[in-house]
Protein backbone atom coordinates (compact mmCIF):
# COMPACT_ATOMS: atom_id res chain seq x y z
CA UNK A 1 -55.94 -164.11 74.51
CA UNK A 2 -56.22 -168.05 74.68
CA UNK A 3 -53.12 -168.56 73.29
CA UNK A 4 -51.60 -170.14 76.12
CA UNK A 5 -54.11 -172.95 75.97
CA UNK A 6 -54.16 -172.97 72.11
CA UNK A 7 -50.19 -174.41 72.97
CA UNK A 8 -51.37 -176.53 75.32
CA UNK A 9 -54.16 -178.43 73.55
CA UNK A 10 -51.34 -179.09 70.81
CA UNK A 11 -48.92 -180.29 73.41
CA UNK A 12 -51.31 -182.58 74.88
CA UNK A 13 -53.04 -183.48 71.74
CA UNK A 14 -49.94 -183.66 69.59
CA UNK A 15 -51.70 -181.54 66.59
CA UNK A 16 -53.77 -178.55 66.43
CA UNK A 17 -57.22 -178.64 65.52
CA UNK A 18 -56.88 -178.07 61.62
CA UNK A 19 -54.59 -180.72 61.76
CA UNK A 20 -58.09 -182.76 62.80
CA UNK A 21 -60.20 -180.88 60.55
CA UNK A 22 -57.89 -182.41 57.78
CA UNK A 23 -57.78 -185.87 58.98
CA UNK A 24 -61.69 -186.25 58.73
CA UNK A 25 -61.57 -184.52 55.26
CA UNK A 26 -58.93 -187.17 54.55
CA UNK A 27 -61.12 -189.77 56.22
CA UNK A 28 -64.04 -188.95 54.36
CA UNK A 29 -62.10 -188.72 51.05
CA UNK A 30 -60.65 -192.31 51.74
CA UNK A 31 -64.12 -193.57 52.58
CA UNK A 32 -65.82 -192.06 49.22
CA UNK A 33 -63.21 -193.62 46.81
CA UNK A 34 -63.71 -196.64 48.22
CA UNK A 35 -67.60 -196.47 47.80
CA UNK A 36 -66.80 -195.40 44.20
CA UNK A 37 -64.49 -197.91 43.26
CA UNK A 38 -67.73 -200.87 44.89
CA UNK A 39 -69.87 -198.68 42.88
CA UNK A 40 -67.25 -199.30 39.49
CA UNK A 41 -66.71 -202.37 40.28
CA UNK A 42 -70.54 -203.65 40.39
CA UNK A 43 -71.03 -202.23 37.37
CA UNK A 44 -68.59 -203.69 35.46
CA UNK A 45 -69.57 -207.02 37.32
CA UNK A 46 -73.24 -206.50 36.03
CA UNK A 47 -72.37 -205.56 32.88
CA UNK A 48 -69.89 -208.69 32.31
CA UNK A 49 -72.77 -210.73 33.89
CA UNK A 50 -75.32 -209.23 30.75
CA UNK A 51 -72.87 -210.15 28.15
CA UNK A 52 -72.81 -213.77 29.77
CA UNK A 53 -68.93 -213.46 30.47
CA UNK A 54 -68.51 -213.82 33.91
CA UNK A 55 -66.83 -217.15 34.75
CA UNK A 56 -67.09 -218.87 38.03
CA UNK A 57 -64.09 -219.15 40.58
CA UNK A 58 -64.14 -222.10 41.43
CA UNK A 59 -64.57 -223.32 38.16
CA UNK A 60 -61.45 -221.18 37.13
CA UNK A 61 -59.92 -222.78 40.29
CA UNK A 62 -60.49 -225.98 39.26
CA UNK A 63 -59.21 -225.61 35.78
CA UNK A 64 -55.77 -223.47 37.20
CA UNK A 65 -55.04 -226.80 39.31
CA UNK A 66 -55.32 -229.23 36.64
CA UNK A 67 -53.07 -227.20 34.56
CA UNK A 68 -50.92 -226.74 37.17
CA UNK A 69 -50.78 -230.42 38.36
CA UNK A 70 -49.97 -231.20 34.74
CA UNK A 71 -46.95 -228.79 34.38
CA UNK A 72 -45.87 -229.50 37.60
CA UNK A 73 -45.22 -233.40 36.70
CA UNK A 74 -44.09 -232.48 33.09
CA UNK A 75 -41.60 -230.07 34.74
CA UNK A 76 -39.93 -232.51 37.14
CA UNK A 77 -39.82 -235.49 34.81
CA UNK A 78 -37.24 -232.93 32.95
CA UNK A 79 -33.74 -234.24 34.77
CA UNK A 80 -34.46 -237.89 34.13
CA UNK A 81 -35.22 -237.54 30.60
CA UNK A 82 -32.92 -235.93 29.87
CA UNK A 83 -30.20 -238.04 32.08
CA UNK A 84 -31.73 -241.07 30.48
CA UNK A 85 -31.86 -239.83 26.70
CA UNK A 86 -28.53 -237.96 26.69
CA UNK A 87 -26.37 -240.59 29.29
CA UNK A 88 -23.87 -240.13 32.35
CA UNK A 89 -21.37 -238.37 29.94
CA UNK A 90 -23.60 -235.61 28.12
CA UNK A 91 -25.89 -234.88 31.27
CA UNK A 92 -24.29 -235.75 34.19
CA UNK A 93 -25.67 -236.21 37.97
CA UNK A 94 -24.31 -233.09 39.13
CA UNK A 95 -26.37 -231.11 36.52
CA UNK A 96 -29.59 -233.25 36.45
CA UNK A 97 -29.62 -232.13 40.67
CA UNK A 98 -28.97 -228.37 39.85
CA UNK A 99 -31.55 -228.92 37.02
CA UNK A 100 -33.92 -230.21 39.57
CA UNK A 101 -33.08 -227.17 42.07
CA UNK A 102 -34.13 -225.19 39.13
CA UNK A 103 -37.75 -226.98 39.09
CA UNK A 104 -38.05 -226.55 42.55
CA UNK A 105 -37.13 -223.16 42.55
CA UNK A 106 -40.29 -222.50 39.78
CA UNK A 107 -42.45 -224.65 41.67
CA UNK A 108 -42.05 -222.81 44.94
CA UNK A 109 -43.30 -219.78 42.64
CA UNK A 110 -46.05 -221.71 41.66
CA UNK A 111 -47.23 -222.39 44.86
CA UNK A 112 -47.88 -218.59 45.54
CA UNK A 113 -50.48 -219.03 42.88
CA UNK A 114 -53.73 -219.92 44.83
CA UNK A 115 -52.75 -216.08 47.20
CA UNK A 116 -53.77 -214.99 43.99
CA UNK A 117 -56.91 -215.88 43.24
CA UNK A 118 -58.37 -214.19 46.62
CA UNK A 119 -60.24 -211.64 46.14
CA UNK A 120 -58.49 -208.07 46.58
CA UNK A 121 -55.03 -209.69 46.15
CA UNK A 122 -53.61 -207.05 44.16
CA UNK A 123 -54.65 -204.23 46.49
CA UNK A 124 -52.74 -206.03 49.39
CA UNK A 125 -49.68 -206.41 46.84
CA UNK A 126 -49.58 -203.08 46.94
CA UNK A 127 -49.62 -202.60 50.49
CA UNK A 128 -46.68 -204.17 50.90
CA UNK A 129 -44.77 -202.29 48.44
């Protein structure tokens, strides 16, 4: 009898009403997994924190940019070593600057490194998959 508006609500609206019905079951669903996976997550936090093996982040960050300062320096000393050990002949300029492009290459990877220690990092890597 109402058909006519039935058509019209889902013109105007641009979905029918079980179309809503399943967005706020979807909406619901979304929001319950996400309680579930705090609720997981806190209790694998509290159980890490009884068996005393839950570290500190910024003692983790601390540690992650010594080691990195440390490779960082080792890794671009690497062209004039080897330029100064081997000589012009057997290393020559050309490939101690591509060797050096190399390092910077890696070290420009490196640099993503501190994106990674925020929390929920991997979730947003996956986002923008």
């Amino acid at each position: 009898m109402f058909a006519w508006l039935h058509r019209l609500l889902r013109e105007e609206v641009g979905r029918n009403v079980s179309d809503q019905a399943e967005t706020d079951e979807e909406i619901h669903l979304r929001k319950r997994n996400q309680i579930l996976d705090l609720k997981f997550k806190r209790e694998a936090m509290n159980l890490a924190f009884d068996r005393d093996q839950l570290v500190e982040q910024e003692l983790v960050l601390k540690q992650l940019t010594y080691l990195v300062i440390s490779m960082r320096q080792k890794l671009l000393a690497i062209p004039a070593k080897l330029y100064s050990r081997l000589g012009p002949e057997r290393f020559p300029r050309e490939t101690a600057q591509k060797c050096e492009r190399f390092i910077h290459e890696v070290l420009n990877e490196l640099a993503k490194l501190p994106e990674c220690a925020e929390p929920n990092w991997l979730d947003r890597l996956k986002e923008e998959k």
